[in-house]
N, C-alpha and C. Protein backbone atom coordinates (compact mmCIF):
# COMPACT_ATOMS: atom_id res chain seq x y z
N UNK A 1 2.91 23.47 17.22
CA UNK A 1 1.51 23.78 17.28
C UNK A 1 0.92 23.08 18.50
N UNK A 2 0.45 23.79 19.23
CA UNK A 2 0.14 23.63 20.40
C UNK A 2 -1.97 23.24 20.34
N UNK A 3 -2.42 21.65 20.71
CA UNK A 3 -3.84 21.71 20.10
C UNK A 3 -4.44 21.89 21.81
N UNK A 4 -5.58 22.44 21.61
CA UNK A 4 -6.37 23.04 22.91
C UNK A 4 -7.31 21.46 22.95
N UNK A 5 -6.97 20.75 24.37
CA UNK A 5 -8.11 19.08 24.13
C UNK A 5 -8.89 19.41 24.93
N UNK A 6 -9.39 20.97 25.47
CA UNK A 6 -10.45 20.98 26.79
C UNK A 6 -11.50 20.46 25.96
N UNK A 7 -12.19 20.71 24.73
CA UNK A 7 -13.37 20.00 24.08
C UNK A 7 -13.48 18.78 24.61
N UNK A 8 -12.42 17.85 24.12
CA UNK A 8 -12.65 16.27 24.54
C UNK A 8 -12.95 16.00 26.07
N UNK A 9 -12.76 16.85 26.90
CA UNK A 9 -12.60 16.19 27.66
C UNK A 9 -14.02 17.02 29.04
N UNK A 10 -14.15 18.34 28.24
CA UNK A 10 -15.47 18.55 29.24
C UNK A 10 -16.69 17.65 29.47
N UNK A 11 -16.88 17.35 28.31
CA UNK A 11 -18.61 16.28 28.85
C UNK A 11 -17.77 14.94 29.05
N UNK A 12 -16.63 14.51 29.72
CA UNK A 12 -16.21 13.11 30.25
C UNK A 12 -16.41 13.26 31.18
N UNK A 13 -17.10 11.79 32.19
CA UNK A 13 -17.14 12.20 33.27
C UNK A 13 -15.81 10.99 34.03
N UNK A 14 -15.36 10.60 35.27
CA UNK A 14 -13.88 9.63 35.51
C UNK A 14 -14.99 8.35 35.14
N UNK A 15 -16.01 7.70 35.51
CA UNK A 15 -16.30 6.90 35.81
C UNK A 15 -16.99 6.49 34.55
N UNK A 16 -17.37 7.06 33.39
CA UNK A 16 -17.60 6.73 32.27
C UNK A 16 -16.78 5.83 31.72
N UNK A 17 -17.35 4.46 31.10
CA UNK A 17 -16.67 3.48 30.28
C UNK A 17 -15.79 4.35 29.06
N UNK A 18 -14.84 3.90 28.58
CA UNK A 18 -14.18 4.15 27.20
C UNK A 18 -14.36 3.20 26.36
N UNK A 19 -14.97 3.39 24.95
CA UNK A 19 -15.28 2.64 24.03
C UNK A 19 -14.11 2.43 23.38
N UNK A 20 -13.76 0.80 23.28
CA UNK A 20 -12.49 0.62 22.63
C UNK A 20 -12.88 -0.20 21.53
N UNK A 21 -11.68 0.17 20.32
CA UNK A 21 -11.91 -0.22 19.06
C UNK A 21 -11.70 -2.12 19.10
N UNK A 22 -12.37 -2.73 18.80
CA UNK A 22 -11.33 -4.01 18.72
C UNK A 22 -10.96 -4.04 17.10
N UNK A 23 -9.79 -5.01 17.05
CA UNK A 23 -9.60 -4.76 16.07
C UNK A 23 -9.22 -6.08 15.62
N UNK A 24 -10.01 -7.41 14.81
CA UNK A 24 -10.01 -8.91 14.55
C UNK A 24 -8.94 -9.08 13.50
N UNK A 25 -8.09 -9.93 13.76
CA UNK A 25 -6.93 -10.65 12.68
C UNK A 25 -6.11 -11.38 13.40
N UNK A 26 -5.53 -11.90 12.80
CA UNK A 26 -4.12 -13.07 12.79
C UNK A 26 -2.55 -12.42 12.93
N UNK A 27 -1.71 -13.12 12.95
CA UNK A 27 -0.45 -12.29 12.73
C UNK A 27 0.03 -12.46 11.56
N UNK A 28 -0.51 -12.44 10.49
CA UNK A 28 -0.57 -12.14 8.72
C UNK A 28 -1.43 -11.06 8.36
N UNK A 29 -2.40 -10.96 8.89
CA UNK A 29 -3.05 -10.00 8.77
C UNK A 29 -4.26 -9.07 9.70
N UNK A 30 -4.68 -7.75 9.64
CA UNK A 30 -5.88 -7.42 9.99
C UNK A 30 -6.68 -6.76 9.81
N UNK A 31 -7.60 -7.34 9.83
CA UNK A 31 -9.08 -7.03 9.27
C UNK A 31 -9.57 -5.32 10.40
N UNK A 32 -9.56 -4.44 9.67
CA UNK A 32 -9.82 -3.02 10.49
C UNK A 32 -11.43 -2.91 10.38
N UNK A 33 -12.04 -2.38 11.39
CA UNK A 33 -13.91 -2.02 10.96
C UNK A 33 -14.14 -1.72 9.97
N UNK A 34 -13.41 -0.70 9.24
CA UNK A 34 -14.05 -0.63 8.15
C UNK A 34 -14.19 -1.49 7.08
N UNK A 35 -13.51 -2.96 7.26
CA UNK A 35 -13.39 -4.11 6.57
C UNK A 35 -12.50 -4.43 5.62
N UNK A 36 -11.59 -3.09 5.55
CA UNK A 36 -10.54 -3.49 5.04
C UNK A 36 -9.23 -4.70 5.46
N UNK A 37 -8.67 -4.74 5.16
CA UNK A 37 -7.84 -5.79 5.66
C UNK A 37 -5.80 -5.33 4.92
N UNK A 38 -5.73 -5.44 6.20
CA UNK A 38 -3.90 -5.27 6.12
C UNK A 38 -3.65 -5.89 6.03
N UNK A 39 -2.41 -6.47 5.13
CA UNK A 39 -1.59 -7.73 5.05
C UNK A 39 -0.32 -7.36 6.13
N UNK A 40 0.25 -8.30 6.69
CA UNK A 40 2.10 -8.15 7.21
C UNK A 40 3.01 -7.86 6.11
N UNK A 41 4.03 -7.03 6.65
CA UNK A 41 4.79 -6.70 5.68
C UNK A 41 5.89 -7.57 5.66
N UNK A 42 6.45 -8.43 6.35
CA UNK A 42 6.86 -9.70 5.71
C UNK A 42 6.26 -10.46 4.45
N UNK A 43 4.93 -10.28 3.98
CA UNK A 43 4.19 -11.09 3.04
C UNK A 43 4.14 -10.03 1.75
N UNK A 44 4.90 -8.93 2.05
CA UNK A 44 4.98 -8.19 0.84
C UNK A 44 5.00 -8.59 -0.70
N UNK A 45 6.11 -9.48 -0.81
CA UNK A 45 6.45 -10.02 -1.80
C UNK A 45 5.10 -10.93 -2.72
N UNK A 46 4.31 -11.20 -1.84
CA UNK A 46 3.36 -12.23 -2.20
C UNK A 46 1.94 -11.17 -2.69
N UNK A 47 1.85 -10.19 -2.03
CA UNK A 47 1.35 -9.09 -2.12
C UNK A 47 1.18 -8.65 -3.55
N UNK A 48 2.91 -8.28 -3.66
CA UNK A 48 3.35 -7.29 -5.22
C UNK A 48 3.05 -8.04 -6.54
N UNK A 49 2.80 -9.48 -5.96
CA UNK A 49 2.48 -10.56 -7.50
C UNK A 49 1.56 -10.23 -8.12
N UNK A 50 1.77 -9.98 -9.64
CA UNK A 50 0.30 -9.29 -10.56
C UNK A 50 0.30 -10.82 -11.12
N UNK A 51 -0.90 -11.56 -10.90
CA UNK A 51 -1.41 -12.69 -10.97
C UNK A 51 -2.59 -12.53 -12.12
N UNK A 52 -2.44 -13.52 -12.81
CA UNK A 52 -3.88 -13.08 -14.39
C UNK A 52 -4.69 -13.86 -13.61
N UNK A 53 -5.85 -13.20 -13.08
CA UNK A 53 -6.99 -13.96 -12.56
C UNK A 53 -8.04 -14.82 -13.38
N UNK A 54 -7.50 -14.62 -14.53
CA UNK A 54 -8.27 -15.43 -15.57
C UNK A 54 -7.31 -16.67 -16.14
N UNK A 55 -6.64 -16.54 -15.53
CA UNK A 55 -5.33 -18.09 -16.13
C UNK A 55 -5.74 -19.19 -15.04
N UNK A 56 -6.31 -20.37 -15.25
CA UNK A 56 -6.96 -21.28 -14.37
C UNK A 56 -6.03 -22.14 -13.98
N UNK A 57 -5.79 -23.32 -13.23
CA UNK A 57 -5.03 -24.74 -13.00
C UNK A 57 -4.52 -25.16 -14.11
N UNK A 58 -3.20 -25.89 -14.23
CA UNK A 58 -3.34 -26.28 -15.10
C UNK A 58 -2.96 -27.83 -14.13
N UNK A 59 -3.62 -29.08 -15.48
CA UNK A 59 -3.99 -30.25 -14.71
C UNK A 59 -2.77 -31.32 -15.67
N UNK A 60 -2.11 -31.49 -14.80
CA UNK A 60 -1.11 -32.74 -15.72
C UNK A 60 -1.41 -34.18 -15.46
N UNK A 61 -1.55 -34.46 -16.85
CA UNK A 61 -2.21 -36.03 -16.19
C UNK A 61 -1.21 -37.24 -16.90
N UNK A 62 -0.65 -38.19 -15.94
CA UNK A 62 0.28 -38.77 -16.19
C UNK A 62 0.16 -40.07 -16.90
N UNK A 63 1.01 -40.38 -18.05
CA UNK A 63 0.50 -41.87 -18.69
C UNK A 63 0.70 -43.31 -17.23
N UNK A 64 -0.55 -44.19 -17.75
CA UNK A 64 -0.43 -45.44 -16.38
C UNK A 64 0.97 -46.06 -17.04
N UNK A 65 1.42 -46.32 -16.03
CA UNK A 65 2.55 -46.98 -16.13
C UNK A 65 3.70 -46.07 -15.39
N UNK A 66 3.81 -44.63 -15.60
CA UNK A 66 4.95 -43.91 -15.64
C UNK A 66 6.17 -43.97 -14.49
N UNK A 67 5.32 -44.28 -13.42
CA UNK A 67 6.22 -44.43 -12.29
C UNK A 67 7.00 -45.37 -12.16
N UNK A 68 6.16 -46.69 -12.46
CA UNK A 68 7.05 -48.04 -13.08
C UNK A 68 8.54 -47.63 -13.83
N UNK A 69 8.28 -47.25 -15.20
CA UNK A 69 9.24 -47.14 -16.00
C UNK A 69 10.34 -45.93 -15.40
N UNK A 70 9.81 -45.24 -14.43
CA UNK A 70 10.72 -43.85 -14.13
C UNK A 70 11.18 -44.52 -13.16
N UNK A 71 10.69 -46.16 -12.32
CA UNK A 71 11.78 -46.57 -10.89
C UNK A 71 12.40 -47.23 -12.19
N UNK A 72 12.19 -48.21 -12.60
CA UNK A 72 12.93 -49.17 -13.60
C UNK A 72 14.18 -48.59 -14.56
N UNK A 73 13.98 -47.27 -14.81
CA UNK A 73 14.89 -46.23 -15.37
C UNK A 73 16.08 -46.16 -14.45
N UNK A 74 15.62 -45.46 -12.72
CA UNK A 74 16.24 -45.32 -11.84
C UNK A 74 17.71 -46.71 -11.38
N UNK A 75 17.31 -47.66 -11.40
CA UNK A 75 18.04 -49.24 -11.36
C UNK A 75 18.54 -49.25 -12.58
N UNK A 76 18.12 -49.28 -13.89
CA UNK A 76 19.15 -49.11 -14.93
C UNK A 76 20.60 -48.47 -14.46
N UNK A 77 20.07 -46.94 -14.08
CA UNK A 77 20.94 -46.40 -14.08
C UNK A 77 22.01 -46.73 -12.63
N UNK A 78 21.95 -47.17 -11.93
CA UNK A 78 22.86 -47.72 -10.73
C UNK A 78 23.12 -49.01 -11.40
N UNK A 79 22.55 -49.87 -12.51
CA UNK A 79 23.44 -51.07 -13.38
C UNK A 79 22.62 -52.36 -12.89
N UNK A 80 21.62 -52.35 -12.49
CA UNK A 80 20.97 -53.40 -12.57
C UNK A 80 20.68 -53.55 -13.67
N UNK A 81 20.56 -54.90 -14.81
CA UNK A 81 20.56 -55.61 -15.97
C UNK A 81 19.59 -56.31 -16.17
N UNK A 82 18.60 -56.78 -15.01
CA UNK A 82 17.24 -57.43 -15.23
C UNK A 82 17.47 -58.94 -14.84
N UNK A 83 16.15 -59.12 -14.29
CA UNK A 83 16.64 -60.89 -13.91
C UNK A 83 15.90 -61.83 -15.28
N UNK A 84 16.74 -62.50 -15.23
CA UNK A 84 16.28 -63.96 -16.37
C UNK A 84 15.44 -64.65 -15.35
N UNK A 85 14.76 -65.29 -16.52
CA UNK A 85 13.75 -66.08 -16.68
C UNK A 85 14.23 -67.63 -15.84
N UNK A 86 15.80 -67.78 -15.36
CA UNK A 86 16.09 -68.31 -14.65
C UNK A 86 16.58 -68.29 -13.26
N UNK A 87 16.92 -66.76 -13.07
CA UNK A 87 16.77 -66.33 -12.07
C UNK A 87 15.56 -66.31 -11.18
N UNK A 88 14.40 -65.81 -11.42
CA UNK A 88 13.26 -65.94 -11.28
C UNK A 88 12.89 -67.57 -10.93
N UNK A 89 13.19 -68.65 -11.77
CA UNK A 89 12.59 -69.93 -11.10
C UNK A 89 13.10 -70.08 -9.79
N UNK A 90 14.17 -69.39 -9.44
CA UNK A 90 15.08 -70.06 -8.17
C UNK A 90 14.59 -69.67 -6.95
């Protein structure tokens, strides 16, 4: 199919500017005029995630002490035995 472009091109004149689209984004994504926005298709995967937008943070809050007992655990287990009360005076 052969398209006829004399339309486009009778009322141009050479010296007339050409209006060019810009087109704003990152290399993840871009934002087109009409305000839509393309993601990269490398990020597909992140894309396809059906996420419950109503499932919030969840917040873990740790007992004081824990890190203590989780290094002190750690030295157990390589066989440290604890220093006495005479070790310590020395």
């Amino acid at each position: 199919m052969v398209r006829d472009l004399r339309y486009r091109t009778e009322n141009v004149s050479a010296d007339e500017e050409v209006k060019q689209t810009v087109l704003s984004g990152n290399d993840y994504q871009l934002v087109l005029p009409s305000g839509a926005t393309v993601g990269h298709r490398s990020l597909t995967r992140y894309y396809r995630q059906k996420l419950d937008p109503n499932r919030g943070a969840v917040v873990v809050k740790k007992k004081p002490g824990a890190a203590f007992h989780s290094l002190m655990a750690k030295y157990r287990a390589l066989g440290w035995t604890g220093a006495s009360a005479a070790d310590l005076e020395r």
